[in-house]
C-alpha atoms as a PDB file:
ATOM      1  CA  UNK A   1       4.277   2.949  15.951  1.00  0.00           C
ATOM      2  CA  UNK A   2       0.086   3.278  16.261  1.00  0.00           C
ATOM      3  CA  UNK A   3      -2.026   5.346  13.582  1.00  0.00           C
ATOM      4  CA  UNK A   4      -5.705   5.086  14.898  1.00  0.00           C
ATOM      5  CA  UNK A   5      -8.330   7.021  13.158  1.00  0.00           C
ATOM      6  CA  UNK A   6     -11.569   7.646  14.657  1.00  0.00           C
ATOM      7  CA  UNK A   7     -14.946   8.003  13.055  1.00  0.00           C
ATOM      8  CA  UNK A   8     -13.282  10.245   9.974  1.00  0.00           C
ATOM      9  CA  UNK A   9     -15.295  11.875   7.962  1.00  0.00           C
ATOM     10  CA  UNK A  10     -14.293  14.260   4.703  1.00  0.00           C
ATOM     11  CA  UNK A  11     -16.577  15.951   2.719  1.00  0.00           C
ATOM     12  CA  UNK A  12     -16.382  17.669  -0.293  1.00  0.00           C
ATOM     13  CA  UNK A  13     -17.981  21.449  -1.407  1.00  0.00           C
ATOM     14  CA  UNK A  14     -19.371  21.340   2.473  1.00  0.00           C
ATOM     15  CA  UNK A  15     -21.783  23.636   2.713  1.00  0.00           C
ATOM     16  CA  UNK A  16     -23.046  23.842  -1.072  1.00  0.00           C
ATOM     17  CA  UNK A  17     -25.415  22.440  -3.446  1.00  0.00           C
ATOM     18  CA  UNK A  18     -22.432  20.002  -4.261  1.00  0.00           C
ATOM     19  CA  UNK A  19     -21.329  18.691  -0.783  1.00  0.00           C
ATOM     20  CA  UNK A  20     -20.614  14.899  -0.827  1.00  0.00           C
ATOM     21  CA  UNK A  21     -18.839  12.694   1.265  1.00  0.00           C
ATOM     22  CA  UNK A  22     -15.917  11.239   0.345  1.00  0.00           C
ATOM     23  CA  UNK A  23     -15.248   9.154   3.627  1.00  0.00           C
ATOM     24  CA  UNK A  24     -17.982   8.699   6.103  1.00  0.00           C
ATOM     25  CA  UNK A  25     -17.508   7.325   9.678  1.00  0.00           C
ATOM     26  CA  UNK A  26     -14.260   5.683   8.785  1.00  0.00           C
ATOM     27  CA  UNK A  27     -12.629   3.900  11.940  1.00  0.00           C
ATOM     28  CA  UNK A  28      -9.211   1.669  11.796  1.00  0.00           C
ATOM     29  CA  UNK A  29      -6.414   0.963  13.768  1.00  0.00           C
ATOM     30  CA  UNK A  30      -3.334   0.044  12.053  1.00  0.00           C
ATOM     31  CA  UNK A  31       0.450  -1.514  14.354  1.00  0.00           C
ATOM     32  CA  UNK A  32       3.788  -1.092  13.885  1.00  0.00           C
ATOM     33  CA  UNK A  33       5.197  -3.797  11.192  1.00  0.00           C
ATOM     34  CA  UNK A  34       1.914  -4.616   9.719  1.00  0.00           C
ATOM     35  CA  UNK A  35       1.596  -5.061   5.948  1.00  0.00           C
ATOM     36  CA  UNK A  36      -2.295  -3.423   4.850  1.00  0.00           C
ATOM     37  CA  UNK A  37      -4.280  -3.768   2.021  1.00  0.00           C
ATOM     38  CA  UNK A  38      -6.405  -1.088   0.815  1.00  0.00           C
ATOM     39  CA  UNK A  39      -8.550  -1.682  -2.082  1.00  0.00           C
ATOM     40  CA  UNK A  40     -12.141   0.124  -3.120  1.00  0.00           C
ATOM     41  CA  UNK A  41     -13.363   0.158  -6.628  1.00  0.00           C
ATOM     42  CA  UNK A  42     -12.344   3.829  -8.688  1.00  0.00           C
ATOM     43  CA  UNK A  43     -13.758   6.680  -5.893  1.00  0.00           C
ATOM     44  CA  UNK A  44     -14.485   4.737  -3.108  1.00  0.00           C
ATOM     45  CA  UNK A  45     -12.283   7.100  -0.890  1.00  0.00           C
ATOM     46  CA  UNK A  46      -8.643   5.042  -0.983  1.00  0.00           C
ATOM     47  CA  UNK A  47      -6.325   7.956  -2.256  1.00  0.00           C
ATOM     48  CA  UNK A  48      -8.155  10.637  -0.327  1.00  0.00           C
ATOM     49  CA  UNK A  49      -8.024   8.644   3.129  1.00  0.00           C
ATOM     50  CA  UNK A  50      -4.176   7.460   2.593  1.00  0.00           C
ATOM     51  CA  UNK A  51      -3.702  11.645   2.232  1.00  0.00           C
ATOM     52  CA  UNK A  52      -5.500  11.848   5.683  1.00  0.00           C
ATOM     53  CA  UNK A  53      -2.718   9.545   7.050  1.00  0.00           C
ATOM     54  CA  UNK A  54       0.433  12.357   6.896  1.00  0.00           C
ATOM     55  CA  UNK A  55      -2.064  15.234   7.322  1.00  0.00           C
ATOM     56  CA  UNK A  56      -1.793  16.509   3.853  1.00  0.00           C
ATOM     57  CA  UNK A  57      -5.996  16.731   3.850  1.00  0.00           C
ATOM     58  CA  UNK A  58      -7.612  17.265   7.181  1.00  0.00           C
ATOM     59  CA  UNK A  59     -10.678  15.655   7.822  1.00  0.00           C
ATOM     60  CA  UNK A  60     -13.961  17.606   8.233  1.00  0.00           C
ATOM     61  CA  UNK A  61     -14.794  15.681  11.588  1.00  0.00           C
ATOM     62  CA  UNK A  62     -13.146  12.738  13.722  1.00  0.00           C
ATOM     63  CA  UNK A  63      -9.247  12.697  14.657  1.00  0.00           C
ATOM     64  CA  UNK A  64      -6.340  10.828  13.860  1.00  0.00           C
ATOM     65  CA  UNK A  65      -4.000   9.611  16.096  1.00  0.00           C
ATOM     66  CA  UNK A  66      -0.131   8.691  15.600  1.00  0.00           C
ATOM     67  CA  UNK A  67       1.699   7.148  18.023  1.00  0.00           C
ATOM     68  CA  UNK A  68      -1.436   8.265  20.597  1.00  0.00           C
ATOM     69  CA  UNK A  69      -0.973  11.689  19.745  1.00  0.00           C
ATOM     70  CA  UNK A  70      -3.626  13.171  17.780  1.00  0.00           C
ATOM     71  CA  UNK A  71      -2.221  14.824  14.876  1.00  0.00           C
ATOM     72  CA  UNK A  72      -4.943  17.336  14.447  1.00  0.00           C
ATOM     73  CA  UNK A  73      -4.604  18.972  17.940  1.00  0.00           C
ATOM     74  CA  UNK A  74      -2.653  22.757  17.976  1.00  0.00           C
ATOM     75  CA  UNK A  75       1.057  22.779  17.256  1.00  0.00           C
ATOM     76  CA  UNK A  76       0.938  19.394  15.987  1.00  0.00           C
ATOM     77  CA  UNK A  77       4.433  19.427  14.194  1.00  0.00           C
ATOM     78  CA  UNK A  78       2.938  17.834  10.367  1.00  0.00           C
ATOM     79  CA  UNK A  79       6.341  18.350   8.671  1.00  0.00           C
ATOM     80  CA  UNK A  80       7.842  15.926  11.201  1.00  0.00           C
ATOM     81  CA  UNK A  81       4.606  13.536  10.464  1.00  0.00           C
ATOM     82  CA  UNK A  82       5.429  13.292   6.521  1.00  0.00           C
ATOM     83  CA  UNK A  83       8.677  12.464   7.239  1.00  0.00           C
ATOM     84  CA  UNK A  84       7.657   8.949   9.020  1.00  0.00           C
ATOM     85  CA  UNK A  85       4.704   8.825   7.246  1.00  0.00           C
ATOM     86  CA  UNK A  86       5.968   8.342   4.094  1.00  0.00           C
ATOM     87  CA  UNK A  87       3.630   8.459   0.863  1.00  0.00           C
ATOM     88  CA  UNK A  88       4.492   7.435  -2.971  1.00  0.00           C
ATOM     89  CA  UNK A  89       2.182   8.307  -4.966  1.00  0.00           C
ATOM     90  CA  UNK A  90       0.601   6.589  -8.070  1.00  0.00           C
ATOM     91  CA  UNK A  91       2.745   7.484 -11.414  1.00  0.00           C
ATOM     92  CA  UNK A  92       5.431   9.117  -8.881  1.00  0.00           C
ATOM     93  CA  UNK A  93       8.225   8.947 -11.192  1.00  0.00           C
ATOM     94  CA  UNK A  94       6.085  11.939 -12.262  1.00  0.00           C
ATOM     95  CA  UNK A  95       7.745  13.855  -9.548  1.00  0.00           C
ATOM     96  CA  UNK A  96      11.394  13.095 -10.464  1.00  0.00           C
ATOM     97  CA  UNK A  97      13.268  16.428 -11.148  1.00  0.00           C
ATOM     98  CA  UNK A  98      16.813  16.566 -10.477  1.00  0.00           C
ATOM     99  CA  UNK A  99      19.927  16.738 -12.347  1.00  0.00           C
ATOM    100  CA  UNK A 100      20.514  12.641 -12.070  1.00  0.00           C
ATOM    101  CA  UNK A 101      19.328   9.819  -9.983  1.00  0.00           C
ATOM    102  CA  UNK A 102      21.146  10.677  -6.593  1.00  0.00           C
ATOM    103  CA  UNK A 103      20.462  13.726  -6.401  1.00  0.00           C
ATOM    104  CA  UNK A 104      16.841  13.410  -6.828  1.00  0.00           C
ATOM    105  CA  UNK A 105      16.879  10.698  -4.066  1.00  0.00           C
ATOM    106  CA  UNK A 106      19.059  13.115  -1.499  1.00  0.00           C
ATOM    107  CA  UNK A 107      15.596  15.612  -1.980  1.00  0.00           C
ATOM    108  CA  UNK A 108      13.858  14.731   1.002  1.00  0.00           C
ATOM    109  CA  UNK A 109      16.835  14.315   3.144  1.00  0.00           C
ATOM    110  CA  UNK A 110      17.929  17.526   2.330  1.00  0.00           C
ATOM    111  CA  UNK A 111      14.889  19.162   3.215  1.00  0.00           C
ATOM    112  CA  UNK A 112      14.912  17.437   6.433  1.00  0.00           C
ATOM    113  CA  UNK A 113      17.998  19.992   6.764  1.00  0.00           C
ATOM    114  CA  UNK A 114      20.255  16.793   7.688  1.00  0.00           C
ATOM    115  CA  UNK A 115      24.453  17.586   7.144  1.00  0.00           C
ATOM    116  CA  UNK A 116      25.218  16.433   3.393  1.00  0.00           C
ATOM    117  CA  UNK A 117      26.821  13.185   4.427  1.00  0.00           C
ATOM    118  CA  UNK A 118      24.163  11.804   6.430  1.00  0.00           C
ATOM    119  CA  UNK A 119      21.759  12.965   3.378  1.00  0.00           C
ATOM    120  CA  UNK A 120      24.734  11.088   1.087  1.00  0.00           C
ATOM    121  CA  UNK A 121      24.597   7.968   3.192  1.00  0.00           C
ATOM    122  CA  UNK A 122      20.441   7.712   3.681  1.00  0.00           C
ATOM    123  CA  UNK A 123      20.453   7.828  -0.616  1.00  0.00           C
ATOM    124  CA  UNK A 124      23.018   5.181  -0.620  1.00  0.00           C
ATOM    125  CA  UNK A 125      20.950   3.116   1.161  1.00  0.00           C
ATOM    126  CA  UNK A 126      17.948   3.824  -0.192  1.00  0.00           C
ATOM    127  CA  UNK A 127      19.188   3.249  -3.822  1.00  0.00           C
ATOM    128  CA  UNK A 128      20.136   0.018  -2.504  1.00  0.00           C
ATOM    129  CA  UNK A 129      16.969  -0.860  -0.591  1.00  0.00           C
ATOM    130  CA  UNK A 130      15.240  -0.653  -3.831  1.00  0.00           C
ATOM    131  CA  UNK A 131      17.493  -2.655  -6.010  1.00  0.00           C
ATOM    132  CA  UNK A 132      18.853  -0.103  -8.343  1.00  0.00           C
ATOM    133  CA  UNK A 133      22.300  -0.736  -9.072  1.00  0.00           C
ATOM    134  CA  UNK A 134      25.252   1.787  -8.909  1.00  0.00           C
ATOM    135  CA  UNK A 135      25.575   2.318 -12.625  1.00  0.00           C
ATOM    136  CA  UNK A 136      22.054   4.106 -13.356  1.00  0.00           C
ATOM    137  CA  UNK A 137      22.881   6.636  -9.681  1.00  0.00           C
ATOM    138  CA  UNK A 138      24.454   9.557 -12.056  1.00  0.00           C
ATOM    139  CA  UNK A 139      22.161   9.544 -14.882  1.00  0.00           C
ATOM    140  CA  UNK A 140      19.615  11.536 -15.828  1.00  0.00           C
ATOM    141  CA  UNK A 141      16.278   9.722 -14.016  1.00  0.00           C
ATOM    142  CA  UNK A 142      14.123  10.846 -17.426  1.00  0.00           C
ATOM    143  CA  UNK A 143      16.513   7.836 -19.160  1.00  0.00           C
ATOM    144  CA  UNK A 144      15.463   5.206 -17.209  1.00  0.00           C
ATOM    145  CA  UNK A 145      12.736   2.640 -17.538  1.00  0.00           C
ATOM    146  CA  UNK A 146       9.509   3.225 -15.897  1.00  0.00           C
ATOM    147  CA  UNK A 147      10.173   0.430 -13.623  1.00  0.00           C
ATOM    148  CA  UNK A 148      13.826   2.332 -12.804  1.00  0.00           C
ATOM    149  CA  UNK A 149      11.749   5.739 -12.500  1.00  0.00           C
ATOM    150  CA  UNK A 150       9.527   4.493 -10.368  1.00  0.00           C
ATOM    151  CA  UNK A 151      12.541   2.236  -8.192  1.00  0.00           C
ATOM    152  CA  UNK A 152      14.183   6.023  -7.865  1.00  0.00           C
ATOM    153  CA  UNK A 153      10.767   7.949  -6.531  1.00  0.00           C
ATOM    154  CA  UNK A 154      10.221   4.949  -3.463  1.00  0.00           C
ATOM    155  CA  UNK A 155      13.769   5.477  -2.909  1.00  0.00           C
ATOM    156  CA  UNK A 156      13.263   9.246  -2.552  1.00  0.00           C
ATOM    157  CA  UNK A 157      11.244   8.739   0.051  1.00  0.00           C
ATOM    158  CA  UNK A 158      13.111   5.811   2.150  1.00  0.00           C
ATOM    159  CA  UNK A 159      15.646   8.139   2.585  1.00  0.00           C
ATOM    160  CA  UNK A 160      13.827   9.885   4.805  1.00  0.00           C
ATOM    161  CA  UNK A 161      13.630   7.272   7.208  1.00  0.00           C
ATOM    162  CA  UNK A 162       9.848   6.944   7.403  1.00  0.00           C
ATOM    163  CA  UNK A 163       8.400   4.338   9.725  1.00  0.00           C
ATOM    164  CA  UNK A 164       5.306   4.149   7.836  1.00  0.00           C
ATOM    165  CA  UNK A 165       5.586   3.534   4.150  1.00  0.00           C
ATOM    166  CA  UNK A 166       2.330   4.262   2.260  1.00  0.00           C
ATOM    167  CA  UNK A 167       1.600   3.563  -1.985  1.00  0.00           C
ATOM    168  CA  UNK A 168      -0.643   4.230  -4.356  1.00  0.00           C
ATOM    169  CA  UNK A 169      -1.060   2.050  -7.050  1.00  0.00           C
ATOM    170  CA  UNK A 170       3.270   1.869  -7.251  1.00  0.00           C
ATOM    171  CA  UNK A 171       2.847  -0.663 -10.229  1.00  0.00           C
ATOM    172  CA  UNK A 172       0.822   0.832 -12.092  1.00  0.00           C
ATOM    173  CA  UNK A 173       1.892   0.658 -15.662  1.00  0.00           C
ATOM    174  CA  UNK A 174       4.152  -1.676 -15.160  1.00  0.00           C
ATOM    175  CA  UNK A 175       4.883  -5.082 -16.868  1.00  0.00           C
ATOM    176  CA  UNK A 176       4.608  -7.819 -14.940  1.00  0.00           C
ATOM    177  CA  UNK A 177       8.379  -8.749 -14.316  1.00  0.00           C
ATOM    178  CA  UNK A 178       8.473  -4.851 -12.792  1.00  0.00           C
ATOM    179  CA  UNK A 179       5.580  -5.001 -10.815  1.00  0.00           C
ATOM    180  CA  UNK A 180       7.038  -7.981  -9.296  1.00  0.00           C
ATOM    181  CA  UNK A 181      10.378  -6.828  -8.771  1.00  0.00           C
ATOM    182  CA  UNK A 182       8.611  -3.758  -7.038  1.00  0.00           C
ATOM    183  CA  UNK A 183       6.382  -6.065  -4.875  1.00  0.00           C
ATOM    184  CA  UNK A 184       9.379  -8.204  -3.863  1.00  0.00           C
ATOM    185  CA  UNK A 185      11.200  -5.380  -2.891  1.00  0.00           C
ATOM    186  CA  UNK A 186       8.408  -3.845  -0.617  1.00  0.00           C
ATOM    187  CA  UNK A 187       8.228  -7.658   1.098  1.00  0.00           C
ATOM    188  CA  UNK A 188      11.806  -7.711   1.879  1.00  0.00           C
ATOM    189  CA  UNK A 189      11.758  -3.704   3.048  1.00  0.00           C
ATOM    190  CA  UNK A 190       8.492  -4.670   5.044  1.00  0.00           C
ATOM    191  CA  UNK A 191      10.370  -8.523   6.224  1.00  0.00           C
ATOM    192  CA  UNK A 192      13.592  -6.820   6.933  1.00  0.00           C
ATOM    193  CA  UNK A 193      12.891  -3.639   8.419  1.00  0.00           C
ATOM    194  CA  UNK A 194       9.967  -4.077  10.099  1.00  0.00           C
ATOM    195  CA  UNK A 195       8.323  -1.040   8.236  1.00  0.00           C
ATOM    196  CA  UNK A 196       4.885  -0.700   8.239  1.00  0.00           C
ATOM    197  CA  UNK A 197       3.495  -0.916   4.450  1.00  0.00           C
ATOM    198  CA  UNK A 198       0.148   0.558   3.381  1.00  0.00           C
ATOM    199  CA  UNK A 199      -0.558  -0.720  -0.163  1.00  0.00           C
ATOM    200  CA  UNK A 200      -3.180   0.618  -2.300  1.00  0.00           C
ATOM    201  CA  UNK A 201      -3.889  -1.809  -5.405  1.00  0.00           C
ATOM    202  CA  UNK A 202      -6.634  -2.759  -7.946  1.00  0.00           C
ATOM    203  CA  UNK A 203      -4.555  -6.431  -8.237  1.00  0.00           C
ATOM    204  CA  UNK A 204      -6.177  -8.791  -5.947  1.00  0.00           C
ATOM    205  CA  UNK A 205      -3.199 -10.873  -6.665  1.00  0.00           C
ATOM    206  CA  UNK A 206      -0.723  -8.544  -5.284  1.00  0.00           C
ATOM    207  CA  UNK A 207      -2.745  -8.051  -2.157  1.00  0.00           C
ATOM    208  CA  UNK A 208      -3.073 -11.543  -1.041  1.00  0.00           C
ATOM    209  CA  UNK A 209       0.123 -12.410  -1.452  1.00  0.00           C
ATOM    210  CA  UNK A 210       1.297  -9.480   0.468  1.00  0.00           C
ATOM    211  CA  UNK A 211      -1.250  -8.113   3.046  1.00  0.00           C
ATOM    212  CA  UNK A 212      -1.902  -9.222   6.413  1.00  0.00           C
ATOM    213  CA  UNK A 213      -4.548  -7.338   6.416  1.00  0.00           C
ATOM    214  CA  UNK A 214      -7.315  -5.915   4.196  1.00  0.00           C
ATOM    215  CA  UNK A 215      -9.313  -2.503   4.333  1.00  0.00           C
ATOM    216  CA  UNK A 216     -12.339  -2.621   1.797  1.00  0.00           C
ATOM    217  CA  UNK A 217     -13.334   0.910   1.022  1.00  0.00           C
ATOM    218  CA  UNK A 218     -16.741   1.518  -0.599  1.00  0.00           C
ATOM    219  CA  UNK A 219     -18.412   4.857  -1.319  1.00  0.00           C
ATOM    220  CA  UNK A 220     -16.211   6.473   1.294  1.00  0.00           C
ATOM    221  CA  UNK A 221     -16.726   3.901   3.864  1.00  0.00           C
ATOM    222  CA  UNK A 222     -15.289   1.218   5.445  1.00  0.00           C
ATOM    223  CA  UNK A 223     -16.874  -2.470   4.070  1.00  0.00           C
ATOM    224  CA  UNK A 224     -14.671  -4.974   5.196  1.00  0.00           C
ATOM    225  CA  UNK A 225     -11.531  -4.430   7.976  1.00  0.00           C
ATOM    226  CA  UNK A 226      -9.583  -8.530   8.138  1.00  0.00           C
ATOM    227  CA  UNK A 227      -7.026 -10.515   6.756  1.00  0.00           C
ATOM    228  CA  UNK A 228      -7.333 -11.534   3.096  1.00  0.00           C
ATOM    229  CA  UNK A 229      -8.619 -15.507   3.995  1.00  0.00           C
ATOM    230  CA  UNK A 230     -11.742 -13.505   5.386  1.00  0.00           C
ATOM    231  CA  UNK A 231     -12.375 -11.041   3.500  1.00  0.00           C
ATOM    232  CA  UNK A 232     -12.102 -13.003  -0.029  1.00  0.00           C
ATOM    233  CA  UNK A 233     -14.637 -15.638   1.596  1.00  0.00           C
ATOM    234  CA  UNK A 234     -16.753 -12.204   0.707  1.00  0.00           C
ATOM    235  CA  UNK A 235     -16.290 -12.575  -3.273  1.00  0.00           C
ATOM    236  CA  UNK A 236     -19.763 -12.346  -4.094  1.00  0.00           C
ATOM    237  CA  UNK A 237     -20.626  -9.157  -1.721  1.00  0.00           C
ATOM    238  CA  UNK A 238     -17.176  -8.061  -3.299  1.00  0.00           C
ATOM    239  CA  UNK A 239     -18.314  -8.117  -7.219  1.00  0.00           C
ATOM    240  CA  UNK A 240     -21.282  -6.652  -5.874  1.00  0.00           C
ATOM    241  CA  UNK A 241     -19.327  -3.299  -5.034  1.00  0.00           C
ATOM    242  CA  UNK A 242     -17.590  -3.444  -7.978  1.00  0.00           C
ATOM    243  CA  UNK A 243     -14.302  -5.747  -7.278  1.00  0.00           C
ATOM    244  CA  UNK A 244     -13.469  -9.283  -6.835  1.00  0.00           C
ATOM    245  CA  UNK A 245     -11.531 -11.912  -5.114  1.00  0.00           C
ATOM    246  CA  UNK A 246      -7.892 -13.540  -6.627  1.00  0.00           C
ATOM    247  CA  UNK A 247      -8.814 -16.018  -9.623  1.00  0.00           C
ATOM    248  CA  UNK A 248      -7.556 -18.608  -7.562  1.00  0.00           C
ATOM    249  CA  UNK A 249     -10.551 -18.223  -5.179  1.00  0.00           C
ATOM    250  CA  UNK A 250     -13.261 -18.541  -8.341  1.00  0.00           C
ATOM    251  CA  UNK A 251     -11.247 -22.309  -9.270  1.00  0.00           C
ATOM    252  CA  UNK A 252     -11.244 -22.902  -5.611  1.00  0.00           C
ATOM    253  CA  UNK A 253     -14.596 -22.719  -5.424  1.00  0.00           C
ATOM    254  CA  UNK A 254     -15.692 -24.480  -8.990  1.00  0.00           C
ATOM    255  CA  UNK A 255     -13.548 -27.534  -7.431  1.00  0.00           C
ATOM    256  CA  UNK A 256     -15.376 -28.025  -4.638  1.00  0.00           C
ATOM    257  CA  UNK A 257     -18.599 -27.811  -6.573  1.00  0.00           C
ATOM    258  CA  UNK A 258     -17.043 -30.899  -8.668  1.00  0.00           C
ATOM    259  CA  UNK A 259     -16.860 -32.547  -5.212  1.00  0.00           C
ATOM    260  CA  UNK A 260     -12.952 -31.619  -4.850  1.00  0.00           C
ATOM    261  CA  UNK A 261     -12.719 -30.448  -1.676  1.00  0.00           C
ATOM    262  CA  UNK A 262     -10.196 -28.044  -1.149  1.00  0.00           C
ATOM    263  CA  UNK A 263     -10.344 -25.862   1.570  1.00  0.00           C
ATOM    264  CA  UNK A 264     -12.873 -22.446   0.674  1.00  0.00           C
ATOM    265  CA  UNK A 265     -10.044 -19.899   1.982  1.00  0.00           C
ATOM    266  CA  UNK A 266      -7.167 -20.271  -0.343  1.00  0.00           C
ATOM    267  CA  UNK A 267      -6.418 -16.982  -1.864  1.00  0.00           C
ATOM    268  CA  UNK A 268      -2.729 -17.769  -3.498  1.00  0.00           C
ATOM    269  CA  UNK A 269      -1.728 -19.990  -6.419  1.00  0.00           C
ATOM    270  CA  UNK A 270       1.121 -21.524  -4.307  1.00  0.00           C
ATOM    271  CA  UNK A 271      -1.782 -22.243  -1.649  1.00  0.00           C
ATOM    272  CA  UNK A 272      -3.751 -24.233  -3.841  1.00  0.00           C
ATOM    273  CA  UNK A 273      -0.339 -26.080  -5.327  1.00  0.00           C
ATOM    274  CA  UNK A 274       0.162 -27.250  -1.391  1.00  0.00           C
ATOM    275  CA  UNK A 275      -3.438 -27.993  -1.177  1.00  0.00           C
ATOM    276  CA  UNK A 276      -4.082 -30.157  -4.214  1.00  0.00           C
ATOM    277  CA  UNK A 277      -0.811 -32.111  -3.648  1.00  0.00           C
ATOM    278  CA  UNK A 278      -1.766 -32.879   0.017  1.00  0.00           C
ATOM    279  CA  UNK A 279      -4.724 -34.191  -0.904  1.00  0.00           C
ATOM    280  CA  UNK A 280      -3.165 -36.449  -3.495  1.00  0.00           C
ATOM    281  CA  UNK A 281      -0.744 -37.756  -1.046  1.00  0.00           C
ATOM    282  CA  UNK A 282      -3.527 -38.640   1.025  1.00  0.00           C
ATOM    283  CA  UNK A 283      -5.394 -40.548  -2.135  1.00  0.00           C
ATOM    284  CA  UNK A 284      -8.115 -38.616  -3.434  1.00  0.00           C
ATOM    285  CA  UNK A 285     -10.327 -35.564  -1.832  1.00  0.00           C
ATOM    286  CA  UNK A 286     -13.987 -36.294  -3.783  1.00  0.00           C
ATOM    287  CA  UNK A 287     -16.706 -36.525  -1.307  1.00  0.00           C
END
């Protein structure tokens, strides 16, 4: 699995007193199993180029390719795109509409017009991909917690099978033991089944613990394209477009002013734990 897309661009009201661009020469090529970061302060382009991804916008100029095919060119079959090309949207639990739990989850499957016990099996696994245990599968989904809600929307869409998993924002709103429990689960789906994950997130946290690789958006372009080591080096051209780099990177960096010398490209709290106590062992670290 490949998605490559080539010098995007997207503008809005082309053509009119209003036209703006809301990506601009956007390039990136993104492998099977990889685990991206995508983070851009509010309108920097993030939601509108993950909806470029499954072809739900089309962009005004450049192509998109999936699996080398570009997805743009006539007869391009887009229904079969979303389905592997899977996108959650931010505050999907907003979506949830069924009767109970399981049947909301057998949605997409159904409309994939698959014979009801393959659709019964994919929701069985989904459900259980995203940790949600038996009892909650025939209630109502409006009774559940907002973690639960939003456990039941990702599953929706793992039961289609996708082989690209994107999300927007999945924890926002949440408190911090179900944002975890969310993250975790995404590390083991990404870990386990070698799906590719696409995660859009204002927590720079969450995104070096989880990414391989970072995508900076800024005013609909692309800033910074590496993994998170490099691209938090960048903190101050970071807070200069509006974001910042994990808190850990800011003490990082006030130790080795006090002469602690750490190394400059820790980006995790456990990193720094590892760090600190190496350098004990070794008797001292001042220069």
């Amino acid at each position: 699995m490949s998605i490559k897309a080539e010098h995007i661009n997207f503008l809005y009201g082309q053509g009119t007193a209003f036209e703006q661009y809301a990506l601009k020469d956007v390039s990136f090529q993104i492998q099977d199993g990889e685990f991206i970061g995508l983070i851009g302060h509010t309108g920097s382009g993030k939601s509108t180029l993950i909806q470029h991804l499954n072809g739900l916008l089309k962009a005004t100029s450049g192509a998109i390719y999936y699996n080398g095919e570009n997805i743009y060119q006539e007869g391009y079959d887009m229904k079969a795109l979303r389905s592997r090309v899977g996108l959650v949207f931010q505050y999907p639990e907003h979506q949830l509409f069924e009767i109970d739990v399981f049947s909301d989850v057998c949605f997409g499957p159904k409309n994939q017009g698959l014979d009801p016990e393959e659709i019964k099996e994919r929701a069985r696994e989904a459900l259980g991909l995203v940790g949600l245990p038996k009892r909650f599968w025939e209630q109502s989904p409006f009774e559940l917690s907002g973690g639960q809600k939003r456990r039941v929307a990702i599953a929706g869409v793992l039961a289609m099978r996708p082989e690209v998993l994107i999300l927007d924002e999945p924890t926002a709103g949440l408190d911090p033991r179900g944002r975890d429990e969310i993250l975790d689960e995404l590390a083991a789906l990404h870990k386990e089944k070698h799906m590719t994950i696409i995660l859009v997130s204002h927590s720079m946290e969450d995104i070096a613990r989880y990414a391989d690789r970072i995508l900076v958006m800024n005013h609909g372009e692309k800033l910074f394209d590496a993994p998170p080591r490099e691209v938090f080096r960048h903190y101050k051209e970071l807070e200069q477009v509006g974001l910042a780099a994990p808190q850990i990177t800011y003490i990082v960096h006030q130790l080795r002013e006090h002469g602690v010398m750490v190394p400059d490209d820790i980006t995790t709290v456990e990193e720094a734990k590892t760090a600190i106590l190496e350098m004990l062992q070794k008797g001292g670290g001042q220069s």
